[in-house]
Protein backbone atom coordinates (compact mmCIF):
# COMPACT_ATOMS: atom_id res chain seq x y z
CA UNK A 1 134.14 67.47 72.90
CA UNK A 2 132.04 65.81 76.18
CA UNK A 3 128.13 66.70 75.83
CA UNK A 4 128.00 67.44 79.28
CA UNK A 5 130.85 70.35 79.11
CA UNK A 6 128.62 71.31 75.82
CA UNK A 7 125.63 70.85 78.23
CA UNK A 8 127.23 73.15 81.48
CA UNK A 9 128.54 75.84 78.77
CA UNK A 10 125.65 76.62 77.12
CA UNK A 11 123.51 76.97 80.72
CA UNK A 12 126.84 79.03 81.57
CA UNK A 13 125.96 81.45 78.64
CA UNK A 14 122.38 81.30 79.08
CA UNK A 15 122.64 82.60 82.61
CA UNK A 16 125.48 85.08 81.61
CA UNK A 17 122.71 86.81 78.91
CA UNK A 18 120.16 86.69 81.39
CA UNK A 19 121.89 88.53 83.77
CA UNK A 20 123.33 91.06 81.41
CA UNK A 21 127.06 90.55 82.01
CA UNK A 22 129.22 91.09 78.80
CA UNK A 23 131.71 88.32 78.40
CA UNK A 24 134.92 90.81 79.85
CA UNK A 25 132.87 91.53 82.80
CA UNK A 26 131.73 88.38 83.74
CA UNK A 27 135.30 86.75 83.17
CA UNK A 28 136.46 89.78 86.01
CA UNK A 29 134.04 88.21 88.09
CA UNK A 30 135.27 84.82 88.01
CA UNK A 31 138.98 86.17 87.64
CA UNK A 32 139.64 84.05 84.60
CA UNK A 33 140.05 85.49 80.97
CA UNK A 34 137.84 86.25 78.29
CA UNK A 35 139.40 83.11 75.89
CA UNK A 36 138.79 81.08 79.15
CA UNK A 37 135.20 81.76 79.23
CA UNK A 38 134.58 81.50 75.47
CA UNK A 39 136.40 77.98 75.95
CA UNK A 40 133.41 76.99 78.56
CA UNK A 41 130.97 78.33 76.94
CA UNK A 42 131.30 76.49 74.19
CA UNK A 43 132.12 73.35 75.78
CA UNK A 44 135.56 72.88 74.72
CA UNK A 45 137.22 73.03 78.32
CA UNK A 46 135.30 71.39 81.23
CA UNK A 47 133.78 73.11 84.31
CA UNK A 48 133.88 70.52 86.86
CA UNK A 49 136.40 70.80 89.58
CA UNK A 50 133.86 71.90 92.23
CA UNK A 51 135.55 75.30 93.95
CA UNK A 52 135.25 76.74 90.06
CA UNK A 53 131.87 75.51 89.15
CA UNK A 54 130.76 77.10 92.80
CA UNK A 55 132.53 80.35 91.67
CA UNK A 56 130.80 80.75 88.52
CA UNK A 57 127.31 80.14 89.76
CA UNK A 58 128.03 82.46 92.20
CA UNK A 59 128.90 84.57 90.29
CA UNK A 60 125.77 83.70 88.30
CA UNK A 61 123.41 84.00 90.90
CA UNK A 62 122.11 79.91 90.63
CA UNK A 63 123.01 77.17 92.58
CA UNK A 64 125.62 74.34 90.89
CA UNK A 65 123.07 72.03 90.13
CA UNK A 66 120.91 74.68 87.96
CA UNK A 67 124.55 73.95 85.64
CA UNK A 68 125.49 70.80 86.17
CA UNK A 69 121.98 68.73 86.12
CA UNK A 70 119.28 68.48 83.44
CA UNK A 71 115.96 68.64 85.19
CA UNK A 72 117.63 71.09 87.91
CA UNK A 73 118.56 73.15 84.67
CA UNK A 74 115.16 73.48 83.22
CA UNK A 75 113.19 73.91 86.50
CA UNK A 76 115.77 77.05 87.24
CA UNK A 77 115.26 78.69 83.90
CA UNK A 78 111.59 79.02 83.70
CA UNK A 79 110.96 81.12 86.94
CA UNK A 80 111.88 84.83 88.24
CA UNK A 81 114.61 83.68 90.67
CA UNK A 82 116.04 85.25 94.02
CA UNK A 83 118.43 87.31 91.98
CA UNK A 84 115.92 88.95 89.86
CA UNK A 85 114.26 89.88 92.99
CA UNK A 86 117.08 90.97 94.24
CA UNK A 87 117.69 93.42 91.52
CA UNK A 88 114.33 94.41 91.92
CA UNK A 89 114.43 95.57 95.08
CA UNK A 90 117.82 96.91 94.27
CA UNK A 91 116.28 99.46 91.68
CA UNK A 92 113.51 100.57 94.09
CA UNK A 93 116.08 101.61 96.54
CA UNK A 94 118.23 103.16 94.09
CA UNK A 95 117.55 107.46 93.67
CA UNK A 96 119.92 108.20 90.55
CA UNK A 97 119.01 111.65 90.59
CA UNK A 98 120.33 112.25 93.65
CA UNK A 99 123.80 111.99 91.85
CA UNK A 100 124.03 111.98 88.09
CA UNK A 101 126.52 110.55 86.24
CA UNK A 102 127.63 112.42 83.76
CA UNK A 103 127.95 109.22 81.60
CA UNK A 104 124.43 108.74 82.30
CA UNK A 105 122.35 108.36 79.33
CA UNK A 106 118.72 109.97 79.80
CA UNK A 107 116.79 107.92 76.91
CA UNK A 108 113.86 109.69 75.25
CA UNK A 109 110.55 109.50 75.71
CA UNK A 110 109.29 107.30 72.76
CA UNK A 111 112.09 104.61 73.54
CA UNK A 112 111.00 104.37 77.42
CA UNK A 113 107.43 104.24 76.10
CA UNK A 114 108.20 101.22 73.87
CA UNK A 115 110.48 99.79 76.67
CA UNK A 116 107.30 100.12 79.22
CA UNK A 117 104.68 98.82 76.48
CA UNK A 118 107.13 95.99 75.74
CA UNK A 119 107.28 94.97 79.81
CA UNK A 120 103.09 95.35 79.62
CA UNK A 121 102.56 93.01 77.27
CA UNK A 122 105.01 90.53 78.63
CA UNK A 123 103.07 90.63 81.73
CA UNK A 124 99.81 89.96 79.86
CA UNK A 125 101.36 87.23 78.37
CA UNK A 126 102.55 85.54 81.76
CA UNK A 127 106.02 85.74 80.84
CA UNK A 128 107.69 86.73 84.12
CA UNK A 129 110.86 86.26 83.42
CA UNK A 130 110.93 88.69 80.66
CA UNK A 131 109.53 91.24 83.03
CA UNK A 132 111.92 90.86 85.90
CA UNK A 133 115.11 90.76 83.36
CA UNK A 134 114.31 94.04 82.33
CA UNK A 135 111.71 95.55 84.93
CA UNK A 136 114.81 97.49 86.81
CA UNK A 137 116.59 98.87 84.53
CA UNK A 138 113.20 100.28 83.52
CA UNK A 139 112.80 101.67 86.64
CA UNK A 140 115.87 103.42 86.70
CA UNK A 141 115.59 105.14 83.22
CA UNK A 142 112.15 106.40 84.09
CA UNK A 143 113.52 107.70 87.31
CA UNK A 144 116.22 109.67 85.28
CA UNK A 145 113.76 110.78 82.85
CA UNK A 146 111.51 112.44 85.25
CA UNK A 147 114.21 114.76 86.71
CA UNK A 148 115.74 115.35 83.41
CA UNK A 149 113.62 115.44 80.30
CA UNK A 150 111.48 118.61 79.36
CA UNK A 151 108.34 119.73 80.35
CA UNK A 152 106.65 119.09 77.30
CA UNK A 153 107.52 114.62 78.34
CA UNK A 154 106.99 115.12 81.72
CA UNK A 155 104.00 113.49 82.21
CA UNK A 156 104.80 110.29 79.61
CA UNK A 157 107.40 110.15 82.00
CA UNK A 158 105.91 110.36 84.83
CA UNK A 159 102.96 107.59 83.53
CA UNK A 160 106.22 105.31 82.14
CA UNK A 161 107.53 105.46 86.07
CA UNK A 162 104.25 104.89 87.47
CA UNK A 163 104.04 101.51 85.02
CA UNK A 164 107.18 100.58 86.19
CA UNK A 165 106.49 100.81 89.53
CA UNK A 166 103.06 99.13 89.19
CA UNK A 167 104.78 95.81 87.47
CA UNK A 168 107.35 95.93 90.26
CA UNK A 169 104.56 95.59 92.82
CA UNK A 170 102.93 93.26 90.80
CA UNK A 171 105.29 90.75 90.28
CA UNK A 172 106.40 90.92 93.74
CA UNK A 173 102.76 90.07 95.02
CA UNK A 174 102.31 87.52 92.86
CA UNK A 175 106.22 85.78 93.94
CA UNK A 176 105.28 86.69 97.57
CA UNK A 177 107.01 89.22 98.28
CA UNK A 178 104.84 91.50 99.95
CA UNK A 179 106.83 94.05 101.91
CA UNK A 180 108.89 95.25 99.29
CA UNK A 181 105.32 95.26 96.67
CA UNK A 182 104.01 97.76 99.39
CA UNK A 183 106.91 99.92 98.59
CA UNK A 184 106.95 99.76 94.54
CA UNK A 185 102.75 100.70 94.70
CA UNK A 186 103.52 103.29 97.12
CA UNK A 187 106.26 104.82 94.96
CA UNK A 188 103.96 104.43 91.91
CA UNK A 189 101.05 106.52 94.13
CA UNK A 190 103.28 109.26 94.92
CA UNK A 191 104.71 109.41 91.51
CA UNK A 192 101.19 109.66 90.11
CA UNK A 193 99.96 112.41 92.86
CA UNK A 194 102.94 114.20 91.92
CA UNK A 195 101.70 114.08 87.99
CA UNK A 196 98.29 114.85 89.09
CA UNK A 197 96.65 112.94 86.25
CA UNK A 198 93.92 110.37 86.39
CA UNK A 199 95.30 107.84 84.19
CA UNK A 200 98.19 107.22 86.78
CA UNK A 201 96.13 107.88 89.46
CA UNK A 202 94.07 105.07 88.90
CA UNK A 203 96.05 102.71 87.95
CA UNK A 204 98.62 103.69 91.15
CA UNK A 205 94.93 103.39 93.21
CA UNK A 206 94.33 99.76 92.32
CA UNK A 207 98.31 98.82 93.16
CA UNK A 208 98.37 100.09 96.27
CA UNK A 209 94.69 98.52 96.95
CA UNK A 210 96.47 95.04 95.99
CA UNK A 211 99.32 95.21 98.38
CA UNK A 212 96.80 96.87 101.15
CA UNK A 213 94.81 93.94 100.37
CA UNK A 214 97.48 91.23 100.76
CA UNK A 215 99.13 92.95 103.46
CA UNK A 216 95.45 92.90 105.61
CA UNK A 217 94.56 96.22 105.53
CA UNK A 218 91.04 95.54 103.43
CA UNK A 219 89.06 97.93 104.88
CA UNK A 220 91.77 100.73 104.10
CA UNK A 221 92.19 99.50 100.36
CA UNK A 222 88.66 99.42 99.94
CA UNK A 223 88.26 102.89 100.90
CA UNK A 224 91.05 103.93 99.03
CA UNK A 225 89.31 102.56 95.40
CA UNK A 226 86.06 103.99 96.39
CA UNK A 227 87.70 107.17 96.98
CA UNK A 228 89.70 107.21 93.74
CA UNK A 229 86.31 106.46 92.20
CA UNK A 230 84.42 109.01 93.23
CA UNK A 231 87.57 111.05 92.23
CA UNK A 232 87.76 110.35 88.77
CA UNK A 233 83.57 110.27 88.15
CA UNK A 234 83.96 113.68 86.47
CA UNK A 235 86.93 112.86 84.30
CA UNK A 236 85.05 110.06 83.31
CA UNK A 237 81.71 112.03 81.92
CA UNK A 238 83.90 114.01 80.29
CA UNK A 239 86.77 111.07 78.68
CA UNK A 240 84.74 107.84 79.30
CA UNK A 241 86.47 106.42 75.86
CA UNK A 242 89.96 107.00 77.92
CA UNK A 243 88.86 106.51 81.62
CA UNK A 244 85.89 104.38 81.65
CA UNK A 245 87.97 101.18 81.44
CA UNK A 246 90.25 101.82 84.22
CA UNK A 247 87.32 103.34 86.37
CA UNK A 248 85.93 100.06 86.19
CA UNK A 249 88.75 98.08 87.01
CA UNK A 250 88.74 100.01 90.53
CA UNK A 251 85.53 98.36 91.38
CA UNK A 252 87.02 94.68 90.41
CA UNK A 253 89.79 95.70 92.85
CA UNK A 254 87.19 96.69 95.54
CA UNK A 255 85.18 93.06 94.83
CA UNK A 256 87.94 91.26 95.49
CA UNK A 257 89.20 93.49 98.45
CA UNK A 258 85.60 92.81 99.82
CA UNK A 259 85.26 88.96 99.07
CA UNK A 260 88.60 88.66 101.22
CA UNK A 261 87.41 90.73 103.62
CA UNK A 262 84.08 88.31 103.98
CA UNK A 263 81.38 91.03 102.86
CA UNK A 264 79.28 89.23 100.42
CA UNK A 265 77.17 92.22 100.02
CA UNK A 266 79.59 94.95 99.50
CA UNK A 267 81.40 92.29 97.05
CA UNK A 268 78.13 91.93 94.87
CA UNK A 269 77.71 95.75 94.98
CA UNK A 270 81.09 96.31 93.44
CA UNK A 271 80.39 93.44 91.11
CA UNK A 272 77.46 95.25 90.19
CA UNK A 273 78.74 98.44 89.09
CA UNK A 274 82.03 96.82 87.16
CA UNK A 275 78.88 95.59 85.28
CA UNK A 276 77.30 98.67 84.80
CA UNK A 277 80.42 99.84 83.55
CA UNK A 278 81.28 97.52 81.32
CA UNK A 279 77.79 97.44 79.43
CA UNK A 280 78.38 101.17 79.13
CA UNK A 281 82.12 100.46 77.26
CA UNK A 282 82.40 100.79 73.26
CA UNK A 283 84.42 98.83 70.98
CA UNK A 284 86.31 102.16 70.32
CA UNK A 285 87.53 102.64 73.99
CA UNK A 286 90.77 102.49 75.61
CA UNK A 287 91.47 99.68 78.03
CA UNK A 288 94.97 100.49 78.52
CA UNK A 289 95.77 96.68 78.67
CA UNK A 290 93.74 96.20 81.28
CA UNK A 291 91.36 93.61 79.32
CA UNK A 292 88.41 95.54 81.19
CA UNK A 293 85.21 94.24 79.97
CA UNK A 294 82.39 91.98 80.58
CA UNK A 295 84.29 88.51 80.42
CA UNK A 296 86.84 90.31 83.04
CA UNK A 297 84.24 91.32 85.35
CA UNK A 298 82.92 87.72 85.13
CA UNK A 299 85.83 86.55 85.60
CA UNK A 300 86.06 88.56 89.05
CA UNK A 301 83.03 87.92 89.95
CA UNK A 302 83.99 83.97 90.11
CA UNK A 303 87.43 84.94 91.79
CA UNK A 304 85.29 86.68 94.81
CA UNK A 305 82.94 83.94 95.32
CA UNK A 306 85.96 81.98 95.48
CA UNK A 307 87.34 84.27 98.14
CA UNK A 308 84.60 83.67 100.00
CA UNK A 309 84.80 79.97 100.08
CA UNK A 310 81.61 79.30 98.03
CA UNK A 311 83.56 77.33 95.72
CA UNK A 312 79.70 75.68 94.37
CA UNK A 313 78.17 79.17 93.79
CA UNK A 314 81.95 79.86 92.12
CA UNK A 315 81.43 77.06 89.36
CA UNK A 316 77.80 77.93 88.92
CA UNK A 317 78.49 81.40 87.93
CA UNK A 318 81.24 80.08 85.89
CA UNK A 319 78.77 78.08 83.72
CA UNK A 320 77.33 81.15 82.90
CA UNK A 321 80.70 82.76 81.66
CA UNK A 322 80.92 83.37 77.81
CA UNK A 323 84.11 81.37 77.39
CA UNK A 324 84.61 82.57 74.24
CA UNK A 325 84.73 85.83 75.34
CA UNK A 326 87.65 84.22 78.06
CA UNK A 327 89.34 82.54 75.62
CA UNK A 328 90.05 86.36 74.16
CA UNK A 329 91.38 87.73 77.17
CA UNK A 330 95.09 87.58 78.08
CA UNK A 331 96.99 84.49 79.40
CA UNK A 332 97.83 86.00 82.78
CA UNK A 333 93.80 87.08 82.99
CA UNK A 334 92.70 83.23 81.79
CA UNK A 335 95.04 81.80 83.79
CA UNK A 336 94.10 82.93 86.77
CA UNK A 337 90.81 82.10 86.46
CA UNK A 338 91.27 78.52 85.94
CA UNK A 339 93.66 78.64 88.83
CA UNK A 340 90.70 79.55 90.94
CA UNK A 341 88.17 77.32 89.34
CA UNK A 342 91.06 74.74 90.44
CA UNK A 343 90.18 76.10 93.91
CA UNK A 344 86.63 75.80 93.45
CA UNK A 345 86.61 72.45 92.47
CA UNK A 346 89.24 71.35 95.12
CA UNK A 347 86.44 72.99 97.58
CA UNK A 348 83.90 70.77 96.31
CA UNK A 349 85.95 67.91 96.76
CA UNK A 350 85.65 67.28 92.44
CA UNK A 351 89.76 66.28 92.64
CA UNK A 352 89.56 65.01 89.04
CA UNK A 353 87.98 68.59 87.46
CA UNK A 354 90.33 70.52 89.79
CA UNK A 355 93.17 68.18 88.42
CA UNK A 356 92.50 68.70 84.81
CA UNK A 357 91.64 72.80 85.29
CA UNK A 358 94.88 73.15 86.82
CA UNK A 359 96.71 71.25 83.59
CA UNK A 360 94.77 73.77 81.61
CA UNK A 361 96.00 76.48 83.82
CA UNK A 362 99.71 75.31 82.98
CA UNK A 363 99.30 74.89 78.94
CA UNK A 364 98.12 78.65 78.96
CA UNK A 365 100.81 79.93 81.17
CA UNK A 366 103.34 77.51 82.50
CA UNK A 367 104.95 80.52 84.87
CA UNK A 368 101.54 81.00 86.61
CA UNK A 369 101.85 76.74 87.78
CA UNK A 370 105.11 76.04 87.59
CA UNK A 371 106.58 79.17 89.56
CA UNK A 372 103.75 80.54 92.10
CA UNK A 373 102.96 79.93 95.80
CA UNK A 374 99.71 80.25 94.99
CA UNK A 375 99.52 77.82 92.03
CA UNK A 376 102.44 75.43 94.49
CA UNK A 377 100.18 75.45 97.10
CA UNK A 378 96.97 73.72 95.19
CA UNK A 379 99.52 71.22 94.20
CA UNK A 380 100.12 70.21 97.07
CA UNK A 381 96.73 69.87 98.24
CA UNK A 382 95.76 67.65 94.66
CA UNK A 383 98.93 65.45 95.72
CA UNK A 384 97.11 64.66 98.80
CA UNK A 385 93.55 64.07 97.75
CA UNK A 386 94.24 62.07 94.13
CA UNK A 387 94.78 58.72 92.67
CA UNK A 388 95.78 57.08 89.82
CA UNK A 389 95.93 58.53 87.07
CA UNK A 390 95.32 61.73 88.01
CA UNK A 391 97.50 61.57 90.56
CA UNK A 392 100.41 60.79 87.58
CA UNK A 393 99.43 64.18 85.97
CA UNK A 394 99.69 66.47 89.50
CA UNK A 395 102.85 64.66 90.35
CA UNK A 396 104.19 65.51 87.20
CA UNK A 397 103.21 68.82 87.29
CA UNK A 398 104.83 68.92 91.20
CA UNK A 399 107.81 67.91 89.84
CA UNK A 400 108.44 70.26 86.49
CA UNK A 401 107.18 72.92 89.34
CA UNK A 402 109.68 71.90 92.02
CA UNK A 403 107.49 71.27 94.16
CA UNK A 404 108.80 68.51 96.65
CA UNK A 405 106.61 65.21 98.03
């Protein structure tokens, strides 16, 4: 048996699993038989002869080389790829209860919750992939759950649907895909007016504030999280172990909005009442995996002054930061801060530091380096401004990121 057919057929089944095709199905795809397949995948016939191997990654959704070539291979596998996006975008223009099957299975409540909390803590944990394997089909059961389950799980339902259209816009903003993340946190806000319930509310509020905020409109998303804050301040007095967590998260949003927007003052204002928020939180409260607290609003706080270009008054605040603290927040929260004390550094012109923070950035979350614009871009900009050594490690890292010299 040839270790490269043993090689091509387990990337063959890898890709099959990922995708969710059954063996019969994906065999109709290729027009070849079941035995055939099983005969690939486990490396006991060959896949070379080029108009087959072109079929079946077709098929797959990957280019030949993301079979047939090692580095090519691993590079594919560790990022959300064009056809996850794809199916992504599929689901959010998909209304199943327009026309239901009557195969269609509605699944209950405390199964969609798990499926949702599952997806959650994927995200916290930087694992994208995970997310946008499964993100869809989450979609679509929360959809069918809405129109069909009683009133009594209508609004888990409705809070599942919001979720899942809050990690759709999510991970599209953070792949750069911005005009379809507009659409997922505008679904999630009308899901959540719909519900009527401050939970959803404000965690639809600080979507759609993202995607206003990448998209340009600052001003507008601002306005929007101020609004939802003033909102909720009743709710709050009256729940602040259930709300105060995500009230303060809409004034991290707004600090960021603002720091893009250039208003140092309205940034530091926001920063200043995420503060006052968080000194007010107990251990007992709910954060609702939102990691709200004072590390995150430090955290921010360096993020904005980043924003703002003041990549010297970014690292000085940073040197304040209980990194213990950090070290206990999530890898998608720690992550991201070293990826913008990477573009602190790089604005100081300290290459080495920004070199290293961005290797740290990768050990806590490879998806966050390896698969990003954001993370791609600083790369590229290292690549140009390091030698030596250091200049090994970001070219290594440019590499295992595809990122081309």
């Amino acid at each position: 048996m040839d270790e490269q057919a043993r090689a091509v057929g387990r990337r063959v089944r890898y890709w099959r699993l990922r995708r969710g095709f059954d063996r019969k199905h994906f065999a109709d795809l290729v027009g070849r038989s079941v035995s055939w397949l099983d005969k690939i995948e486990s490396g006991e016939r060959s896949l070379l002869r080029l108009p087959l191997l072109e079929r079946v990654a077709e098929a797959l959704g990957v280019d030949p080389p993301a079979l047939l070539d090692e580095p090519a291979a691993q590079r594919a596998t560790q990022c959300v790829d064009a056809a996850e996006v794809r199916a992504i975008r599929a689901a959010l223009g998909t209304y199943p209860t327009l026309r239901i099957s009557p195969d269609a299975t509605v699944p209950g409540i405390a199964e969609l919750s798990r499926r949702a909390m599952h997806l959650e803590h994927a995200w916290a944990a930087s694992r994208f992939t995970v997310v946008a394997q499964h993100l869809p089909g989450l979609v679509t059961s929360a959809q069918l759950a809405v129109s069909e389950l009683p009133a009594e799980h209508q609004l888990e339902a409705q809070r599942v649907l919001v979720t899942g259209y809050r990690l759709a816009s999510s991970m599209l903003l953070k792949f750069g895909t911005n005009h379809i993340a507009w659409l997922a946190a505008d679904r999630a806000m009308q899901t959540a007016l719909t519900a009527d319930d401050t939970w959803a509310l404000a965690r639809a509020t600080r979507s759609v504030a993202r995607a206003m905020t990448d998209s340009g409109q600052r001003p507008q998303a601002i306005e929007t999280l101020l609004g939802m804050a003033d909102r909720m301040r009743p709710d709050v007095a009256r729940q602040s172990s259930h709300l105060l967590a995500l009230h303060g998260m809409l004034f991290l949003a707004a600090s960021i909005a603002a720091a893009q927007e250039g208003d140092q003052a309205l940034a530091l204002s926001m920063h200043e009442e995420a503060t006052a928020a968080a000194r007010r939180l107990e251990p007992g409260h709910d954060r609702h995996h939102t990691f709200f607290g004072q590390a995150n609003v430090d955290i921010h706080r360096v993020a904005s002054l980043v924003r703002l270009h003041e990549g010297g008054r970014a690292l000085e605040y940073a040197r304040r930061v209980d990194q213990t603290e950090v070290a206990a927040l999530s890898a998608e929260r720690r992550s991201n801060y070293l990826l913008d004390l990477t573009e602190a550094n790089t604005i100081t012109g300290d290459f080495k530091t920004a070199v290293r923070t961005l290797s740290e950035a990768e050990r806590v979350a490879p998806e966050e380096v390896r698969c990003r614009p954001l993370a791609h871009g600083l790369l590229r900009r290292l690549r140009n401004n390091t030698r030596g050594g250091d200049a090994r490690v970001v070219r290594t890292m440019a590499e295992r990121a595809g990122v081309e010299a």
